[in-house]
PDB file of N, CA and C in Angstrom:
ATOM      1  N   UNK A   1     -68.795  86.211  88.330  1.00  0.00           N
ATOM      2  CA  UNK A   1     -70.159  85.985  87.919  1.00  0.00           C
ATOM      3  C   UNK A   1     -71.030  87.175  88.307  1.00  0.00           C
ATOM      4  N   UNK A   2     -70.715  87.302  89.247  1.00  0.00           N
ATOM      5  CA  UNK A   2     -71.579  88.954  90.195  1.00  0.00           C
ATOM      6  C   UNK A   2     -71.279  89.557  89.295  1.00  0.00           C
ATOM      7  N   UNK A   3     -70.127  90.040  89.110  1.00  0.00           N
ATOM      8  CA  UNK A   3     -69.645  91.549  88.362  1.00  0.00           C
ATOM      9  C   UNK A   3     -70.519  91.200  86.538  1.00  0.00           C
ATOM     10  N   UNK A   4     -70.392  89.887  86.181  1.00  0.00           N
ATOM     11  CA  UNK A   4     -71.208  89.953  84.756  1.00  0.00           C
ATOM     12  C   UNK A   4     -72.526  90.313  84.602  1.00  0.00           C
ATOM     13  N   UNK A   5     -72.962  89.540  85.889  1.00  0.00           N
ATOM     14  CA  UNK A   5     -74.550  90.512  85.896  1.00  0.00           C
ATOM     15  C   UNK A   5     -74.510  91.966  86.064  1.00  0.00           C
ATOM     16  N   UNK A   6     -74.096  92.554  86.942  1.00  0.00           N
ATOM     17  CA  UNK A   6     -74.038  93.806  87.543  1.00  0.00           C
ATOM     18  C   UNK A   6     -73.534  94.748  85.863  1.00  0.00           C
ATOM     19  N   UNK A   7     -72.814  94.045  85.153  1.00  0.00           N
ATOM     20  CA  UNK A   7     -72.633  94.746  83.809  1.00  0.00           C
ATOM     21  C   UNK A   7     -73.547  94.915  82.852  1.00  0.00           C
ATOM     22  N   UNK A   8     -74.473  93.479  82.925  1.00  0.00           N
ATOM     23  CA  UNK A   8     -75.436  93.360  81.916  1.00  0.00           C
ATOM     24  C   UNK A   8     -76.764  94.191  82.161  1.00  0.00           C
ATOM     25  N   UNK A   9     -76.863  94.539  83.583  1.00  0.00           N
ATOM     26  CA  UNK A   9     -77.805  95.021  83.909  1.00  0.00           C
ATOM     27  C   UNK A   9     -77.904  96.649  83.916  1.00  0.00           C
ATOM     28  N   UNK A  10     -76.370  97.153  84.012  1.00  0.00           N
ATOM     29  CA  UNK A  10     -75.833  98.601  83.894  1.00  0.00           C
ATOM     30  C   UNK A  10     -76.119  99.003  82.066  1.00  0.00           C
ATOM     31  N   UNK A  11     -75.440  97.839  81.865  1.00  0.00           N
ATOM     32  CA  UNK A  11     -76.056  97.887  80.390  1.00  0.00           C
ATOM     33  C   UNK A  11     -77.212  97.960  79.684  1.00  0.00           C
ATOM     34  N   UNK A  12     -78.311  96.918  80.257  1.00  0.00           N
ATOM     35  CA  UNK A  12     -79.749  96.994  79.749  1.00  0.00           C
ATOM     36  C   UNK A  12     -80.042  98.357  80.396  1.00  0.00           C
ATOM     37  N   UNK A  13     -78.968  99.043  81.527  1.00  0.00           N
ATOM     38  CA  UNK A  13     -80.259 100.464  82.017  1.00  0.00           C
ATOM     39  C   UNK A  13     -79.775 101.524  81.325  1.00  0.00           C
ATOM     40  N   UNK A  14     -78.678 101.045  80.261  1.00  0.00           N
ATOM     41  CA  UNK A  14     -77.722 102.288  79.515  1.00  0.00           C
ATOM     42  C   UNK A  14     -78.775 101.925  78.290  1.00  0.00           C
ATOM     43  N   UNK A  15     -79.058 100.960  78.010  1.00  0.00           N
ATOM     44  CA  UNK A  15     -80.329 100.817  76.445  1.00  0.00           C
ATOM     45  C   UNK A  15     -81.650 101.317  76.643  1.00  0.00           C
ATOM     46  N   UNK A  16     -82.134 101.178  77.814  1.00  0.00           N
ATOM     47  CA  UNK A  16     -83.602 101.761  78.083  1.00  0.00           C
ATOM     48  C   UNK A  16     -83.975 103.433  78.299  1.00  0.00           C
ATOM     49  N   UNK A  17     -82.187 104.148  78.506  1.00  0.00           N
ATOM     50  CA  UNK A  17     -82.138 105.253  78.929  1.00  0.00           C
ATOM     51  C   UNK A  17     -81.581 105.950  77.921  1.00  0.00           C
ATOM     52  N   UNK A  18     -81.818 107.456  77.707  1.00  0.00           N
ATOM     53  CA  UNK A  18     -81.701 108.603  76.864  1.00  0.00           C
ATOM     54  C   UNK A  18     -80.114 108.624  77.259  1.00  0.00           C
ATOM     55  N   UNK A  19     -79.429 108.164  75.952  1.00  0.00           N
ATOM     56  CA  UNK A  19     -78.107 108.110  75.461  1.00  0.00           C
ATOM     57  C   UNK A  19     -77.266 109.378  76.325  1.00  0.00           C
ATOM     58  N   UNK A  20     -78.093 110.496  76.210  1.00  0.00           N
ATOM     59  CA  UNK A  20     -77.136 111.659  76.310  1.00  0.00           C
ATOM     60  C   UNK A  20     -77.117 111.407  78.068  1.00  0.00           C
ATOM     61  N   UNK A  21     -77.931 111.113  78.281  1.00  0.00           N
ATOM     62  CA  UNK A  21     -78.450 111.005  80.194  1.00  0.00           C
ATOM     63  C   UNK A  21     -77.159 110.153  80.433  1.00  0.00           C
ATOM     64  N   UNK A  22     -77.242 109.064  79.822  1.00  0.00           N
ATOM     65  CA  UNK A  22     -76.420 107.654  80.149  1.00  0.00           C
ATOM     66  C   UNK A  22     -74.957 108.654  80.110  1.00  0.00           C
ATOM     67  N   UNK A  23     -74.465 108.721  79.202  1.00  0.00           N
ATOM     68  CA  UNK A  23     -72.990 109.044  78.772  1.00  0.00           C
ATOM     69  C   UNK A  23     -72.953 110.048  79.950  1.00  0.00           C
ATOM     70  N   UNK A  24     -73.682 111.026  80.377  1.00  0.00           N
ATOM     71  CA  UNK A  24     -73.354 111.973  81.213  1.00  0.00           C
ATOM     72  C   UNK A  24     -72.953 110.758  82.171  1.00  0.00           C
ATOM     73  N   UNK A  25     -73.854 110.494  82.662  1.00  0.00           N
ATOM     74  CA  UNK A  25     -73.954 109.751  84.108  1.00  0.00           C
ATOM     75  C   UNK A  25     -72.593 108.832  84.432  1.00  0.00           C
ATOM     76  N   UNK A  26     -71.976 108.296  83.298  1.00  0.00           N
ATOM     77  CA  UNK A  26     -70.968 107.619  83.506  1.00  0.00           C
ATOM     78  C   UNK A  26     -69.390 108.353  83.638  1.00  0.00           C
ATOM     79  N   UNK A  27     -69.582 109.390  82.895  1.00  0.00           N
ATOM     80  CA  UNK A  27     -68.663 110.431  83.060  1.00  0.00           C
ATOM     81  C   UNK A  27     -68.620 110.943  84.759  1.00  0.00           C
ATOM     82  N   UNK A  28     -69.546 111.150  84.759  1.00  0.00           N
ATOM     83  CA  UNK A  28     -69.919 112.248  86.397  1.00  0.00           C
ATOM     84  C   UNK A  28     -69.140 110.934  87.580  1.00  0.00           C
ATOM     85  N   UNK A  29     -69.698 109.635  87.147  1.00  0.00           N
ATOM     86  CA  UNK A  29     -69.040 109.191  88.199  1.00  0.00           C
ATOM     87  C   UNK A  29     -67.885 108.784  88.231  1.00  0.00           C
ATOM     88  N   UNK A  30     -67.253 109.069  86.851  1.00  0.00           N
ATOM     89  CA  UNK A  30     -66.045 108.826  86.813  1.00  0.00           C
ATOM     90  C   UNK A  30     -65.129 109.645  87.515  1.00  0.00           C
ATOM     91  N   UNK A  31     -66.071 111.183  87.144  1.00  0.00           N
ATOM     92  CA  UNK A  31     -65.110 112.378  88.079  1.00  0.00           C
ATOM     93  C   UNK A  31     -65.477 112.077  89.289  1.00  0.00           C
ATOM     94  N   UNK A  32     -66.473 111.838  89.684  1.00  0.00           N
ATOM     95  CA  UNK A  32     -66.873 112.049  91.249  1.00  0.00           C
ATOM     96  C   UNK A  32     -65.848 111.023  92.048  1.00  0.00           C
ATOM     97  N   UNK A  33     -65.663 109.735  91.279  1.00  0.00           N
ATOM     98  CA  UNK A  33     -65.046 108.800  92.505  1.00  0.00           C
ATOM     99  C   UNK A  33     -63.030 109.549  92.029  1.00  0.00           C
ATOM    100  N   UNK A  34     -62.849 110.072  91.070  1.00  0.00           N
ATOM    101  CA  UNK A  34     -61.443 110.423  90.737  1.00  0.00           C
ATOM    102  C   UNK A  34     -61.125 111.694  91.496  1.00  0.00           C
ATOM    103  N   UNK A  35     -61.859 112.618  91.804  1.00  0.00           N
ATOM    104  CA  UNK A  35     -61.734 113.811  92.085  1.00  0.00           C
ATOM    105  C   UNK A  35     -61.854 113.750  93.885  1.00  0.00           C
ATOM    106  N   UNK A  36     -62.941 112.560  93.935  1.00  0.00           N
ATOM    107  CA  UNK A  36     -62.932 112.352  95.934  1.00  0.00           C
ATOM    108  C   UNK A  36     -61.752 111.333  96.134  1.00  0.00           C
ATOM    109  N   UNK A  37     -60.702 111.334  95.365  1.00  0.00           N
ATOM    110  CA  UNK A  37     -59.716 110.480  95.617  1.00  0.00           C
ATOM    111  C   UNK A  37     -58.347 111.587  95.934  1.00  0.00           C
ATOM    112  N   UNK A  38     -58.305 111.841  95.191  1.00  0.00           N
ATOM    113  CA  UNK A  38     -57.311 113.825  94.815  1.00  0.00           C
ATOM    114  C   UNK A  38     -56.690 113.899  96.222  1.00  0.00           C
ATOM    115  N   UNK A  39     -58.131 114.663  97.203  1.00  0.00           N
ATOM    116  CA  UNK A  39     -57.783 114.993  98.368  1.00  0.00           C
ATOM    117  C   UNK A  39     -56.879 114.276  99.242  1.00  0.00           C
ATOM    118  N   UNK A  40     -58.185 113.368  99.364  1.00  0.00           N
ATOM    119  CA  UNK A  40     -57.661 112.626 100.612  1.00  0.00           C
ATOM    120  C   UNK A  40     -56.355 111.336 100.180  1.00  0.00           C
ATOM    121  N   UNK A  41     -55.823 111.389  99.168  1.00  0.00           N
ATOM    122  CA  UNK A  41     -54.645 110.940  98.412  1.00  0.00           C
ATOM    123  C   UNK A  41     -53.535 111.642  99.068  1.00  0.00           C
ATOM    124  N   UNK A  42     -53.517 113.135  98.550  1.00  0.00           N
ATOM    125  CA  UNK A  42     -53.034 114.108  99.180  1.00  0.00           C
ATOM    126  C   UNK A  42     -52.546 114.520 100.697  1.00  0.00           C
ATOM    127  N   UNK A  43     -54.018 113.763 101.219  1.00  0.00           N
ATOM    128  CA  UNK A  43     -53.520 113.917 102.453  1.00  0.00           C
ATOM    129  C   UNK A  43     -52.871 113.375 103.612  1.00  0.00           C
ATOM    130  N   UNK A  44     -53.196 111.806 102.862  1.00  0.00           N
ATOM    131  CA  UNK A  44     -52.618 110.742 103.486  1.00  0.00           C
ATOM    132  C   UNK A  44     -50.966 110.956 103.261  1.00  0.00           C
ATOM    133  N   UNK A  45     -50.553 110.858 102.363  1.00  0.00           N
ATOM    134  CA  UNK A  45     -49.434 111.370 101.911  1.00  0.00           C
ATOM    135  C   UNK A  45     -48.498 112.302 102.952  1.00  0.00           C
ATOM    136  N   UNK A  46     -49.098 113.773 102.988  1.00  0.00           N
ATOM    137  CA  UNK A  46     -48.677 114.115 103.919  1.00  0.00           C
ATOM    138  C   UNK A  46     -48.762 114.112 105.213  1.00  0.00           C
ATOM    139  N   UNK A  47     -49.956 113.424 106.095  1.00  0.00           N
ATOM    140  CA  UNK A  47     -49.897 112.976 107.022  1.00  0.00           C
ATOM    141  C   UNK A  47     -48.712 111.777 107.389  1.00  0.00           C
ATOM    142  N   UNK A  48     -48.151 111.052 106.155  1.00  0.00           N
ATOM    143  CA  UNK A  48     -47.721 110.332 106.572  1.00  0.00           C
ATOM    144  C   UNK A  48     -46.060 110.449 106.375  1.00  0.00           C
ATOM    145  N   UNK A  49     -46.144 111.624 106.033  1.00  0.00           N
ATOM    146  CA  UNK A  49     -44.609 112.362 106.246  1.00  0.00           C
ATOM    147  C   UNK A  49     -44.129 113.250 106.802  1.00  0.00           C
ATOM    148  N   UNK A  50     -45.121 113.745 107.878  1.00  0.00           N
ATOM    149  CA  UNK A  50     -45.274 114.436 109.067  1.00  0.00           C
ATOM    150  C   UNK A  50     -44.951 113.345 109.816  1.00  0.00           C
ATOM    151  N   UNK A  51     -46.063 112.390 109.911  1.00  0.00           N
ATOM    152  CA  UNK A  51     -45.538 111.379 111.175  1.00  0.00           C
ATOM    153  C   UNK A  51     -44.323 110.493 110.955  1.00  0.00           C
ATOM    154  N   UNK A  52     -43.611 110.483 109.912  1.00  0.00           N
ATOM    155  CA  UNK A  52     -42.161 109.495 110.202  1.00  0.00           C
ATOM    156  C   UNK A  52     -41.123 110.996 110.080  1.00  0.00           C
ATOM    157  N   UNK A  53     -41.572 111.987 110.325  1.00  0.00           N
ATOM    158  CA  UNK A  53     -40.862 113.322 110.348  1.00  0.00           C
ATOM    159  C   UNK A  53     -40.942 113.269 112.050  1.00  0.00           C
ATOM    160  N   UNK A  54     -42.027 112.725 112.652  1.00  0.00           N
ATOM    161  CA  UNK A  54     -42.685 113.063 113.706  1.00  0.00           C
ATOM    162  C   UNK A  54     -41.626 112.003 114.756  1.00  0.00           C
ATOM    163  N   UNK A  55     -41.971 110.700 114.320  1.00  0.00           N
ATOM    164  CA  UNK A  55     -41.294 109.707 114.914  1.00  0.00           C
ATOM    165  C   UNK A  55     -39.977 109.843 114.972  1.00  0.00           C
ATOM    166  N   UNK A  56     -39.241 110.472 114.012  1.00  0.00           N
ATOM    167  CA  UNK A  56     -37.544 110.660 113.869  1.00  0.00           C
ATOM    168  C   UNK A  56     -37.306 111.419 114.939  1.00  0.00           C
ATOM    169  N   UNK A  57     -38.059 112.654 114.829  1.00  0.00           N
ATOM    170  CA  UNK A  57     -37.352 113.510 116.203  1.00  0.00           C
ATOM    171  C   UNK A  57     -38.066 113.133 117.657  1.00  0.00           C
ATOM    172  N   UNK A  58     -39.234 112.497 117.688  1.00  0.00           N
ATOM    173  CA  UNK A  58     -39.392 112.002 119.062  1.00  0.00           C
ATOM    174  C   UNK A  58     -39.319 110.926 118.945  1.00  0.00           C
ATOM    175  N   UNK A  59     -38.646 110.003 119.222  1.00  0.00           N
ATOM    176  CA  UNK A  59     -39.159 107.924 119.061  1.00  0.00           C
ATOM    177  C   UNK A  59     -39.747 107.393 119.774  1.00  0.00           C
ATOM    178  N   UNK A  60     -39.770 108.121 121.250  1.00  0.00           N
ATOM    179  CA  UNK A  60     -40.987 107.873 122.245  1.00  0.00           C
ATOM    180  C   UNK A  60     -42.418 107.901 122.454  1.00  0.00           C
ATOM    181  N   UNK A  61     -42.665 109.316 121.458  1.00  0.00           N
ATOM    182  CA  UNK A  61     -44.026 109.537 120.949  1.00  0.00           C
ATOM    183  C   UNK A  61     -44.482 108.643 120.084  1.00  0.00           C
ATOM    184  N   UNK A  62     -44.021 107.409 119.511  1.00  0.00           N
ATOM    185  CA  UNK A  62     -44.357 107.128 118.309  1.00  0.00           C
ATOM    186  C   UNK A  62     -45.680 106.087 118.784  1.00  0.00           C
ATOM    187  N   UNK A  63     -45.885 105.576 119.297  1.00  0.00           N
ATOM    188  CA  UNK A  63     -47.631 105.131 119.990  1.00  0.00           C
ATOM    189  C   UNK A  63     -48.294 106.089 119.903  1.00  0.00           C
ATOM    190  N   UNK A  64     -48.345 107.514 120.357  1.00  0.00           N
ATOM    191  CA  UNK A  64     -49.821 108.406 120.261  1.00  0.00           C
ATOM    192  C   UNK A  64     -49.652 109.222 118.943  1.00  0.00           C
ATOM    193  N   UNK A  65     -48.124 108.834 118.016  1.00  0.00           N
ATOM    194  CA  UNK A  65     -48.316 109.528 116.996  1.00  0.00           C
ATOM    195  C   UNK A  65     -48.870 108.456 115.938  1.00  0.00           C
ATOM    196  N   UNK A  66     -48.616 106.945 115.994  1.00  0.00           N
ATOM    197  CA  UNK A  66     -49.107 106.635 115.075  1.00  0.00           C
ATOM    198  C   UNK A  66     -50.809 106.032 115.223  1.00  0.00           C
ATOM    199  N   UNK A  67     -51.269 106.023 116.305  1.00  0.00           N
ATOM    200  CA  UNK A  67     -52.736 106.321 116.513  1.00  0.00           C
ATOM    201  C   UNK A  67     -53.159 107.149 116.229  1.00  0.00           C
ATOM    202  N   UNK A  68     -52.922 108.409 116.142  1.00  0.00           N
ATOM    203  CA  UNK A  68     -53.362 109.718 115.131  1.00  0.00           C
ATOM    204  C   UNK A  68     -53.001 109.643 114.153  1.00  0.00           C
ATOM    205  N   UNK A  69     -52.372 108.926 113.815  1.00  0.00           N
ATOM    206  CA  UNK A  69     -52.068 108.702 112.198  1.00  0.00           C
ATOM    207  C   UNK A  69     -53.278 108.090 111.347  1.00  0.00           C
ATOM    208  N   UNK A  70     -53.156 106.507 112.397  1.00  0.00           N
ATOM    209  CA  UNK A  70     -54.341 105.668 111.916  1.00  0.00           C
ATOM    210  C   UNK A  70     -55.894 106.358 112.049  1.00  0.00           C
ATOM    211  N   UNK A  71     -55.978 106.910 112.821  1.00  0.00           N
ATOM    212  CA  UNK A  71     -57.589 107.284 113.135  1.00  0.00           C
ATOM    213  C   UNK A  71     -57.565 108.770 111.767  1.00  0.00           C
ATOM    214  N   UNK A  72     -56.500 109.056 111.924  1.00  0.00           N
ATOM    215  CA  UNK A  72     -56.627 110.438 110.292  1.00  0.00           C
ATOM    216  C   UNK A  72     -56.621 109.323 108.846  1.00  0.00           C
ATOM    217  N   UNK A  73     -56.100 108.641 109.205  1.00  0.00           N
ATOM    218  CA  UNK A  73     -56.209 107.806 107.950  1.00  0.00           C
ATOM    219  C   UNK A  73     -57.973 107.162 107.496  1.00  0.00           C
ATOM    220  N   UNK A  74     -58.325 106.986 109.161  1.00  0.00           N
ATOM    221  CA  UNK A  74     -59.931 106.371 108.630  1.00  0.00           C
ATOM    222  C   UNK A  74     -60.761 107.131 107.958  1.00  0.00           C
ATOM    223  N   UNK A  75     -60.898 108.868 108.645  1.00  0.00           N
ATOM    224  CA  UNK A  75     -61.613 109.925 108.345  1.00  0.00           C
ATOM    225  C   UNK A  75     -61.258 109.809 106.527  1.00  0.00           C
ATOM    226  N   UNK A  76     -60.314 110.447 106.305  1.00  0.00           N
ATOM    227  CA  UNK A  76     -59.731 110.857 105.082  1.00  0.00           C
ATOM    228  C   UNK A  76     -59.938 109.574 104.202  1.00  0.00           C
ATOM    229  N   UNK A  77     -60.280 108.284 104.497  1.00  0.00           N
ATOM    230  CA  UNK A  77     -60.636 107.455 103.660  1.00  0.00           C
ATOM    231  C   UNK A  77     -61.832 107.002 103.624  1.00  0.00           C
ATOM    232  N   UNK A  78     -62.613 107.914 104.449  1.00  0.00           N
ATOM    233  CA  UNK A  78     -64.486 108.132 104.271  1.00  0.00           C
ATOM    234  C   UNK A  78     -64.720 109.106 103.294  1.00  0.00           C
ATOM    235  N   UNK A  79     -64.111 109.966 103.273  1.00  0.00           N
ATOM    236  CA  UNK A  79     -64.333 110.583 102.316  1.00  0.00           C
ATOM    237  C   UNK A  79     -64.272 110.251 100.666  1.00  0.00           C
ATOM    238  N   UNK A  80     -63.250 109.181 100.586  1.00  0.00           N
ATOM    239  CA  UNK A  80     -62.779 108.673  99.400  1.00  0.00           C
ATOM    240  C   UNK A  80     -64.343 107.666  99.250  1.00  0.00           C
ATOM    241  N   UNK A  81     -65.007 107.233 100.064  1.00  0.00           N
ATOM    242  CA  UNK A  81     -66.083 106.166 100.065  1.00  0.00           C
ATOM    243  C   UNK A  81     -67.124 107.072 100.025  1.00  0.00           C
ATOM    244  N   UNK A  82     -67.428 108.464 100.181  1.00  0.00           N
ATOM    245  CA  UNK A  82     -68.313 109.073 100.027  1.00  0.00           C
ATOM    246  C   UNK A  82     -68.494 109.388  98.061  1.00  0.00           C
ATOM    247  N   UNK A  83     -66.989 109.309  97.901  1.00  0.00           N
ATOM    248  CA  UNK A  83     -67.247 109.399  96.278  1.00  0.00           C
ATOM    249  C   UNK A  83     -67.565 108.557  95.760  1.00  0.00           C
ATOM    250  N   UNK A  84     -67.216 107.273  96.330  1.00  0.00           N
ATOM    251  CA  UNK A  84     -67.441 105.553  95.497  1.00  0.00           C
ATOM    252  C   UNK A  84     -68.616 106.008  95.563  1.00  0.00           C
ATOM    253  N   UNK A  85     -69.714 105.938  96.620  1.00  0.00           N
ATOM    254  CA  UNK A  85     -71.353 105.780  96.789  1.00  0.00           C
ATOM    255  C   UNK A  85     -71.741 106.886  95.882  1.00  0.00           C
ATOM    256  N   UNK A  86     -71.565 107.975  95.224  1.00  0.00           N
ATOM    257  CA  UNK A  86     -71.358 109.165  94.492  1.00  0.00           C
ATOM    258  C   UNK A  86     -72.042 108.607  93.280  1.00  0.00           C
ATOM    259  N   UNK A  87     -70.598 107.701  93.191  1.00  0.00           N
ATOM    260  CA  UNK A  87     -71.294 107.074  91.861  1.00  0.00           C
ATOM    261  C   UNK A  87     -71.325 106.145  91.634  1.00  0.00           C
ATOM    262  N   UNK A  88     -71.796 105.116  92.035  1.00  0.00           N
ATOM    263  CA  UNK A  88     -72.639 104.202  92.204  1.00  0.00           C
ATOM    264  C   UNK A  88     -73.753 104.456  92.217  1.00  0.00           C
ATOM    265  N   UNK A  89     -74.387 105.549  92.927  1.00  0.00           N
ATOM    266  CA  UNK A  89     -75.833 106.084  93.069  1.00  0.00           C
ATOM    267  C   UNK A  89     -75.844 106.528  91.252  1.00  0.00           C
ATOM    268  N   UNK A  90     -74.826 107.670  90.944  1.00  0.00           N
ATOM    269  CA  UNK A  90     -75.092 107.912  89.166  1.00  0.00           C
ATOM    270  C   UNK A  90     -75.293 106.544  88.174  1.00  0.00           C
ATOM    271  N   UNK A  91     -74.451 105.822  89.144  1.00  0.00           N
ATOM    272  CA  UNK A  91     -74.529 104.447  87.752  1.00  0.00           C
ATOM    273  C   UNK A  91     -75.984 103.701  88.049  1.00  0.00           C
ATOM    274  N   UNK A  92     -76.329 103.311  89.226  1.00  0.00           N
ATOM    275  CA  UNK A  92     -77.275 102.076  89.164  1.00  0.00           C
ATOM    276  C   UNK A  92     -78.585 102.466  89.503  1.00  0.00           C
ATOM    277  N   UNK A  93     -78.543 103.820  90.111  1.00  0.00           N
ATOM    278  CA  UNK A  93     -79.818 104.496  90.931  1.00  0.00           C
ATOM    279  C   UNK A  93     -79.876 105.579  90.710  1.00  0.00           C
ATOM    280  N   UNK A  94     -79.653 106.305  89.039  1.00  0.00           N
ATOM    281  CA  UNK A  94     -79.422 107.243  88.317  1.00  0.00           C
ATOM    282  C   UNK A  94     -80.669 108.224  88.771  1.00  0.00           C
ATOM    283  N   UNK A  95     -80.776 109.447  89.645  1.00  0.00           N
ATOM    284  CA  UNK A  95     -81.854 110.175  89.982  1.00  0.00           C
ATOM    285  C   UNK A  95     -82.350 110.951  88.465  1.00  0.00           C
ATOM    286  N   UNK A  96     -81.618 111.172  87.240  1.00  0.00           N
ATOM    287  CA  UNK A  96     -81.859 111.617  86.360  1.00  0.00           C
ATOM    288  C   UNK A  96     -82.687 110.696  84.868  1.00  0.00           C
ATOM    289  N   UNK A  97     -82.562 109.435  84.674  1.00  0.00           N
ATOM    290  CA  UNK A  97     -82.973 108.591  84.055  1.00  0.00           C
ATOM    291  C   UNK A  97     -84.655 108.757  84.241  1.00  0.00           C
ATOM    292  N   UNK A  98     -85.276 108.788  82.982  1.00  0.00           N
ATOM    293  CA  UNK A  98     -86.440 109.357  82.763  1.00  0.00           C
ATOM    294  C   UNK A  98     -87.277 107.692  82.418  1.00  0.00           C
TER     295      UNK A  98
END
C-alpha cells in the first residue's frame, strides 16, 4: 500500500515537472545507486577472499580476522547507502524541478 502511494506521488511529481528534468532525474539515480554499488560489491568480494585465504593459513586468527571482516563490511556498505539516499534525494526531493 506504502509503495502505491509513494508511486502515485513520484508520478504526479513526474506530470507537474519538465519531462526532460524528470527523465534525467530518473536516469541519474539509476546510475547513482548502480555505480555506488560497483565498488563496494567489489570489495566485499575481495575482502572476503582474503579472509577465508586468511583463515586457511592461520585458523587461530580467525576471531580478529573475521571482526575485521565484519566492521570492513559495515564501512563499504555505507557507501552503497550513500548512493540509495543519492537517489532518492533525485527522485522525491529533486533539487532541479522548477
Amino acid at each position: 500500500m506504502l509503495l502505491y502511494l509513494l508511486i502515485n506521488v513520484f508520478l504526479l511529481e513526474i506530470k507537474l515537472m519538465n519531462p526532460l528534468v524528470a527523465a534525467a532525474s530518473v536516469i541519474a539515480a539509476g546510475l547513482a545507486v548502480g555505480l555506488a554499488a560497483i565498488g563496494p560489491g567489489m570489495g566485499q568480494g575481495t575482502a572476503a577472499g582474503y579472509a577465508v585465504e586468511g583463515i586457511a593459513r592461520q585458523p587461530e586468527a580467525e576471531g580478529k580476522i573475521r571482526g575485521a571482516l565484519l566492521l570492513s563490511f559495515a564501512f563499504m556498505e555505507s557507501l552503497t547507502i550513500y548512493g540509495l539516499v543519492v537517489a532518492l534525494a533525485l527522485l522525491f526531493a529533486n533539487p532541479f524541478a522548477s
